[in-house]
Protein backbone atom coordinates (compact mmCIF):
# COMPACT_ATOMS: atom_id res chain seq x y z
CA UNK A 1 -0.64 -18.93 19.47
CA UNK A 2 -2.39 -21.63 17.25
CA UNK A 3 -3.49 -18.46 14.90
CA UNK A 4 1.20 -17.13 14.37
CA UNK A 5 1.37 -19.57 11.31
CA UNK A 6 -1.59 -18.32 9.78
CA UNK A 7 -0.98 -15.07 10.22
CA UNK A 8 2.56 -14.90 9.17
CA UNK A 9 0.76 -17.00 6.24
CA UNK A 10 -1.55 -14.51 5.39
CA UNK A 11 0.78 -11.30 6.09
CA UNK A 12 2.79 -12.66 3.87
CA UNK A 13 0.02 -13.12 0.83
CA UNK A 14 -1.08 -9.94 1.39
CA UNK A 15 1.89 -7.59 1.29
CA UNK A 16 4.29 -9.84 -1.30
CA UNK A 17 1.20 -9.30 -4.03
CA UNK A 18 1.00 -6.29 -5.77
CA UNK A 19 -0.55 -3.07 -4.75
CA UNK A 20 -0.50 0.42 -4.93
CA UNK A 21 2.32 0.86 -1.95
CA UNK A 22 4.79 -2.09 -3.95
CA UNK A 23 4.30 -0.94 -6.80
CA UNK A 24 4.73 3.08 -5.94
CA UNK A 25 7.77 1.77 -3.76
CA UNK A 26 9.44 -0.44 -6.91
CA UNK A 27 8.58 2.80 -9.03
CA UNK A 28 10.98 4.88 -5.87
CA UNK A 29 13.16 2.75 -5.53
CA UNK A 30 13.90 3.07 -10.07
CA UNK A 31 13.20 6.80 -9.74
CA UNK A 32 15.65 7.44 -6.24
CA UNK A 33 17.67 4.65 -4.84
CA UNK A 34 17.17 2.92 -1.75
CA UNK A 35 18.26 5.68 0.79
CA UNK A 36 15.79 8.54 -0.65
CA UNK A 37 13.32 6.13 -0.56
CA UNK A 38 13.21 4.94 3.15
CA UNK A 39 11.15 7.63 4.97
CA UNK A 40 8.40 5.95 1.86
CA UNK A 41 9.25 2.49 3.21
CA UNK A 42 9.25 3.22 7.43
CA UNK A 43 5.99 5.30 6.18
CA UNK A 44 4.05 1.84 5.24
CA UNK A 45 5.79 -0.17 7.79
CA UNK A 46 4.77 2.17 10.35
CA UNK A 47 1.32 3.51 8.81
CA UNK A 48 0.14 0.57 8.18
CA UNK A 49 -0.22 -1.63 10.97
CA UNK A 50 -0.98 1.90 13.08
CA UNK A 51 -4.07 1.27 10.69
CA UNK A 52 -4.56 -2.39 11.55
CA UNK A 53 -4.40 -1.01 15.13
CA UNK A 54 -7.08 1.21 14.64
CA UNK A 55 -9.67 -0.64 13.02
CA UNK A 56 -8.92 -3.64 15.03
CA UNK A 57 -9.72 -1.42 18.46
CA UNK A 58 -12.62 -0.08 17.64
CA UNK A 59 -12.11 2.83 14.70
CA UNK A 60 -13.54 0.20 11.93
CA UNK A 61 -17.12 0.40 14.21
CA UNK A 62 -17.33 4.26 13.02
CA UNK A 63 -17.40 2.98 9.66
CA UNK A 64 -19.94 0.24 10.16
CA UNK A 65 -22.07 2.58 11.24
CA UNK A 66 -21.48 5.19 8.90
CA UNK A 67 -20.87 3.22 5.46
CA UNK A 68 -20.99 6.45 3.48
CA UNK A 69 -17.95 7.31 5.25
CA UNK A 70 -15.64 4.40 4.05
CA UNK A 71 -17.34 5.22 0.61
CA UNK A 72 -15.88 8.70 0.70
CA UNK A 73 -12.69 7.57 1.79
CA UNK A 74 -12.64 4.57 -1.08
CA UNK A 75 -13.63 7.36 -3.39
CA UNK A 76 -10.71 9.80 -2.45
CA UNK A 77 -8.30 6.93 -2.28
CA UNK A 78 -8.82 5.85 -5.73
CA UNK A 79 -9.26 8.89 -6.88
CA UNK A 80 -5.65 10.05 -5.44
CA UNK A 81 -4.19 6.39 -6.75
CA UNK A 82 -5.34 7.54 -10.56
CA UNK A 83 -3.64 10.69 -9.83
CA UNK A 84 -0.18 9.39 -8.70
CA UNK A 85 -0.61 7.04 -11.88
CA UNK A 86 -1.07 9.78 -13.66
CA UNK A 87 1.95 11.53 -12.20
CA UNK A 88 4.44 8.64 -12.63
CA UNK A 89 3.07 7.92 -16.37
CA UNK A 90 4.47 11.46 -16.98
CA UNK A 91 7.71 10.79 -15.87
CA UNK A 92 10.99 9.95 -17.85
CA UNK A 93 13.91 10.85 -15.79
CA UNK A 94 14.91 10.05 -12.33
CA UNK A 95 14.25 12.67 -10.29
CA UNK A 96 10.49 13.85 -12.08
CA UNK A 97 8.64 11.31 -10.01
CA UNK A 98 6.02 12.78 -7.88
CA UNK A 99 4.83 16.40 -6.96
CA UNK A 100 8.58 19.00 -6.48
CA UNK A 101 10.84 16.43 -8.04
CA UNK A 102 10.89 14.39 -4.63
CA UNK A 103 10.09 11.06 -3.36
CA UNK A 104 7.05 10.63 -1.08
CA UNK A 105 7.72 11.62 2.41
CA UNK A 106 7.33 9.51 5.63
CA UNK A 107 4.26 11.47 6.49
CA UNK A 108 2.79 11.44 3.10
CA UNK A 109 3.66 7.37 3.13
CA UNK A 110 1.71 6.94 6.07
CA UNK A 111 -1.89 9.28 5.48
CA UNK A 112 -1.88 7.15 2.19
CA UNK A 113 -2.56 4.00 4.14
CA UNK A 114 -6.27 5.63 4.88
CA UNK A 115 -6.98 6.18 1.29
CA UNK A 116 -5.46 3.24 0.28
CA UNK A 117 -8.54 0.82 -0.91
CA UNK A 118 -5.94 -2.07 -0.21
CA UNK A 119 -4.45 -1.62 2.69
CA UNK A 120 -8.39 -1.54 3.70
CA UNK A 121 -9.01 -4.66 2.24
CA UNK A 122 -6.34 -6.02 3.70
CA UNK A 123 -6.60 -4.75 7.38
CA UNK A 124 -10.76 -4.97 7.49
CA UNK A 125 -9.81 -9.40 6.12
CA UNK A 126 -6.86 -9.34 8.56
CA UNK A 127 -9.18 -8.70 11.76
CA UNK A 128 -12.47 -10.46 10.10
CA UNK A 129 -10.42 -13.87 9.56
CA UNK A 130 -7.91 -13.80 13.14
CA UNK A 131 -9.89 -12.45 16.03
CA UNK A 132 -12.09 -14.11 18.26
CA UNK A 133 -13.53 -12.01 21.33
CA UNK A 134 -12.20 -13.33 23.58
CA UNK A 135 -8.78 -13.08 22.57
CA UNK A 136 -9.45 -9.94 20.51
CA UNK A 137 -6.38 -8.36 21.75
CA UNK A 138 -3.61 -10.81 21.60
CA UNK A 139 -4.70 -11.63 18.15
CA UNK A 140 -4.78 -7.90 16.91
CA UNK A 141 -1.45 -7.90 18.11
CA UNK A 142 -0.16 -10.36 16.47
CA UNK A 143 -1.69 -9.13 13.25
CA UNK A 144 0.24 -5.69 13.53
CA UNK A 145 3.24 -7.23 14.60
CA UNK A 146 3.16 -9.54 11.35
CA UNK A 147 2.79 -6.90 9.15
CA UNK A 148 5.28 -5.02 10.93
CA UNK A 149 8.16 -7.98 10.39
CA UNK A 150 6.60 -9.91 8.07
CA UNK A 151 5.26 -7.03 5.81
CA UNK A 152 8.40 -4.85 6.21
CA UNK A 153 10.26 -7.91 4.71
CA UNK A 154 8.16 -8.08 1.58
CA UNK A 155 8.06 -4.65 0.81
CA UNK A 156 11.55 -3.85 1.11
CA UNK A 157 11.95 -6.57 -1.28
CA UNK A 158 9.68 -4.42 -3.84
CA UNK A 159 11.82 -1.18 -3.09
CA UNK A 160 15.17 -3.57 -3.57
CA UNK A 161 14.02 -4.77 -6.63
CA UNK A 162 13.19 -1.47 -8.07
CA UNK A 163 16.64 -0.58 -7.12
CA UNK A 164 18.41 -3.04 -8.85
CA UNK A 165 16.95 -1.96 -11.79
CA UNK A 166 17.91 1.32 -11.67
CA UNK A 167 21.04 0.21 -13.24
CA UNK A 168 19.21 -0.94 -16.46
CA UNK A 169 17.03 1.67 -16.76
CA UNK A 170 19.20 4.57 -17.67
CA UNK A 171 18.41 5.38 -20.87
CA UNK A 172 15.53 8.05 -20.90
CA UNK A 173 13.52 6.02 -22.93
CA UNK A 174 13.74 2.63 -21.22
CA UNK A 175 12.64 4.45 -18.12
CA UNK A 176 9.93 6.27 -19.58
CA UNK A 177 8.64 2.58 -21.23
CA UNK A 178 9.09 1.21 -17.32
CA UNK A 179 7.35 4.13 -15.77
CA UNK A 180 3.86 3.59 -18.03
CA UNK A 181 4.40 0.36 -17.03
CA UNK A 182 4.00 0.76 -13.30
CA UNK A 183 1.33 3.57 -13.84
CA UNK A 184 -0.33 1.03 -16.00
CA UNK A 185 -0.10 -1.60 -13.32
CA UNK A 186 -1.22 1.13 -10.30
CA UNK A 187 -4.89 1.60 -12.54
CA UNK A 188 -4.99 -2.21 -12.85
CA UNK A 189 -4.90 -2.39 -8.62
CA UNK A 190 -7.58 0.19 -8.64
CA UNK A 191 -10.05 -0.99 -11.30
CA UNK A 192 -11.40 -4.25 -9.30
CA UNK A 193 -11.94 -1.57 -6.29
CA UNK A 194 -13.73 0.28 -8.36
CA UNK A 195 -15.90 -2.25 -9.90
CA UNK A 196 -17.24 -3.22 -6.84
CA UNK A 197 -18.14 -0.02 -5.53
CA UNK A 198 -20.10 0.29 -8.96
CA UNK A 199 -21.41 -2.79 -8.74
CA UNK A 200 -22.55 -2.45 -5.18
CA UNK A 201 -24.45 0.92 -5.75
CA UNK A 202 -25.90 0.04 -9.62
């Protein structure tokens, strides 16, 4: 129990900064509202720490073994991340967000956790920093549970914020100046991921 604080601590950190899922939820909540945009939000507060689960027993050995294999998946996931910037640059009016003129689904939400470079950095520095082994499971626990409570909490603070904008962001062309903002912001989150994936392999 000595390890709660610092783990609310650091769940906390981690999900209140931004990344790819606060910023494509702030960008939802603008584009839809709050209710369209919860299957996105139980998606990450679901996927998520599922994913911390996973790597914690046992899945993130695969990749230790096979480090081409988290390359791939880095690759795709930024790769898919300049693609949804892409797609959100081009909107203007609520509604044109994202591929059929819908928000992301719960599903969708949740399969972008594994190509999602930070939830990886987050989960993989999560486990790294709070287990011990021989209280590997409590601890992983914990960890899942505070980015279940703790994490929920901060990002539905991201999707209530880009709510409350909504109101201000009528006007066609103040939306289309706060979309390019957010897909500006989405490449930003990416580029240090990249960088060290260059860096690593130059």
């Amino acid at each position: 129990m000595e390890l709660l604080i610092p783990i609310i601590i650091f769940c906390f950190a981690t999900s209140i900064s931004p990344g790819p899922n606060n910023i494509m939820l702030m960008t939802s909540g603008v584009n839809y509202g709050i209710v369209k945009s919860i299957p996105h939000l139980l998606g990450i507060n679901i996927g998520f720490p599922a994913m911390v689960a996973a790597i914690g027993f046992g899945l993130g050995s695969i990749f230790i073994a096979f480090p081409s294999l988290y390359l791939i998946i880095k690759t795709l996931g930024i790769s898919y991340l300049l693609y949804l910037a892409w797609k959100i640059a081009r909107s203007s009016m609520p509604g044109t967000y994202v591929v059929s003129n819908q928000p992301i689904t719960f599903m969708q939400a949740v399969l972008f956790q594994w190509v999602n470079p930070k939830a990886w950095v987050m989960a993989i520095g999560a486990i790294a920093s709070f287990t011990t082994s021989e209280k590997m499971v409590s601890q992983i626990l914990m960890i899942v549970a505070g980015y279940a409570i703790v994490g929920g909490m901060c990002i539905a603070t991201w999707l209530c914020a880009g709510a409350a904008m909504k109101r201000f962001l009528q006007n066609e062309k103040l939306l289309k100046i706060f979309n390019l903002m957010m897909a500006t912001l989405l490449v930003m989150s990416v580029i240090p991921m990249a960088l060290v994936e260059i860096n690593a392999h130059a």
